[in-house]
Protein backbone atom coordinates (compact mmCIF):
# COMPACT_ATOMS: atom_id res chain seq x y z
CA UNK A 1 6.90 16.61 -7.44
CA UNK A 2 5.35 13.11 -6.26
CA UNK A 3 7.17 9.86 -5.55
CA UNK A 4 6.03 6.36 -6.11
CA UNK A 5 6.65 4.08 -3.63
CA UNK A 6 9.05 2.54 -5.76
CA UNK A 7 10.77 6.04 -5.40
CA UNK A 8 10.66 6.08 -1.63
CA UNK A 9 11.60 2.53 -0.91
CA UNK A 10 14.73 3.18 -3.32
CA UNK A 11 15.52 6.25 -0.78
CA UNK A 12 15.22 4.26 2.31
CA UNK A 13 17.76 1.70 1.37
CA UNK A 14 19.98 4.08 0.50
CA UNK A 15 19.80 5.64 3.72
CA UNK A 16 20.26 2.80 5.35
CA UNK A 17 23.34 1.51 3.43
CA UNK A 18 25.27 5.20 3.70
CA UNK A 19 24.15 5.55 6.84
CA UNK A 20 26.50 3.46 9.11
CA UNK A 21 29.74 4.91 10.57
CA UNK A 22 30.35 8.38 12.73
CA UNK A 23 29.88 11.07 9.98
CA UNK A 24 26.23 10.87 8.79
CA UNK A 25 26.85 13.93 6.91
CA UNK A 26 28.51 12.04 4.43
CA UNK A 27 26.19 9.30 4.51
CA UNK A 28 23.51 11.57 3.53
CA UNK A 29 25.37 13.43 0.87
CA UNK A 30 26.06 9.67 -0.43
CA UNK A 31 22.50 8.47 -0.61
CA UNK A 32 21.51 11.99 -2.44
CA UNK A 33 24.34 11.51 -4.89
CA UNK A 34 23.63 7.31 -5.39
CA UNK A 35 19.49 8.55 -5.91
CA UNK A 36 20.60 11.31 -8.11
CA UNK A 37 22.52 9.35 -10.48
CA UNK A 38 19.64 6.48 -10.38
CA UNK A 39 17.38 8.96 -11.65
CA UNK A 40 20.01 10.47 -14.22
CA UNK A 41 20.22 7.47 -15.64
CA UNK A 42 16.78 6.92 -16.27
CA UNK A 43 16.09 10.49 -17.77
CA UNK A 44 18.67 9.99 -20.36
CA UNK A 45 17.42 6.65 -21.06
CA UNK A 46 14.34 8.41 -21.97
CA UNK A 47 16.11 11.26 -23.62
CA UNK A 48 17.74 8.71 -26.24
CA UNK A 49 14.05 7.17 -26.58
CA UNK A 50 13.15 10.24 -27.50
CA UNK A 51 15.94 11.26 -29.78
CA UNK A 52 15.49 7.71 -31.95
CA UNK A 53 11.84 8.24 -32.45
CA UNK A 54 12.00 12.02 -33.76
CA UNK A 55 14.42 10.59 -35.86
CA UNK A 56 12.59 7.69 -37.35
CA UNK A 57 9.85 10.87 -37.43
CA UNK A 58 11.96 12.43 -40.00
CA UNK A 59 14.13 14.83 -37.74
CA UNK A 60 17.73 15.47 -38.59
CA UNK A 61 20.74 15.03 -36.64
CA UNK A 62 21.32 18.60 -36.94
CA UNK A 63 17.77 19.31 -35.45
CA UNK A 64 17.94 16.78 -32.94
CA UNK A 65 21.73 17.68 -32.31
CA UNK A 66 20.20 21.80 -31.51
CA UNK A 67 17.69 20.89 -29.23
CA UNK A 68 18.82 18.25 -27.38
CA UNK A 69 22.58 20.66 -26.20
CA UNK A 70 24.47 17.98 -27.68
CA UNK A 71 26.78 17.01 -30.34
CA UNK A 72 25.87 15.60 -33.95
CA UNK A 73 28.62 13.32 -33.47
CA UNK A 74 26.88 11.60 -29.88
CA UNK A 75 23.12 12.19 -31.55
CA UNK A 76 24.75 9.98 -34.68
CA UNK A 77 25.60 7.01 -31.72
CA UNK A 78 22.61 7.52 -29.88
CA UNK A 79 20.51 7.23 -33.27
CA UNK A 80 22.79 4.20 -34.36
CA UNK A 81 22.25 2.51 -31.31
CA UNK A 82 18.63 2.05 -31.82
CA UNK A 83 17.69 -0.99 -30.73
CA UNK A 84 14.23 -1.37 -33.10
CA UNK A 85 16.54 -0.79 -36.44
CA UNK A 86 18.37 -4.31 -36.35
């Protein structure tokens, strides 16, 4: 896996802000979790990209709904939500 230095600089501060008191255990476990949900948020940002553009390809829900592991019902708001249809 590589890191930008977008990626690294993002690490550091993160560090550095959990960092401070006596237990630097939990300062660590802090920055992994903050970094962790950074970058969960940006995968499923992709993720929804991804499911509005097989739809607009011609997938169904129920398709889309099978491979992505989740619901038709959340597929249906992530495909609704499509910015590029209003």
């Amino acid at each position: 896996m590589s890191y930008t230095e977008a990626d690294v600089s993002a690490a550091i501060a993160a560090m550095d802000k959990y960092r401070s008191g006596l237990d630097y255990e939990i300062g660590a476990a802090l920055a992994v979790v903050g970094l962790s949900a950074a970058r969960a948020d940006r995968e499923i940002t992709v993720r929804d990209d991804m499911i509005r553009a097989a739809h607009r390809a011609g997938a169904s829900l129920r398709q889309i709904a099978e491979v992505s592991g989740l619901g038709r019902k959340t597929v249906t708001a992530i495909v609704e939500a499509d910015p590029l249809r209003a």
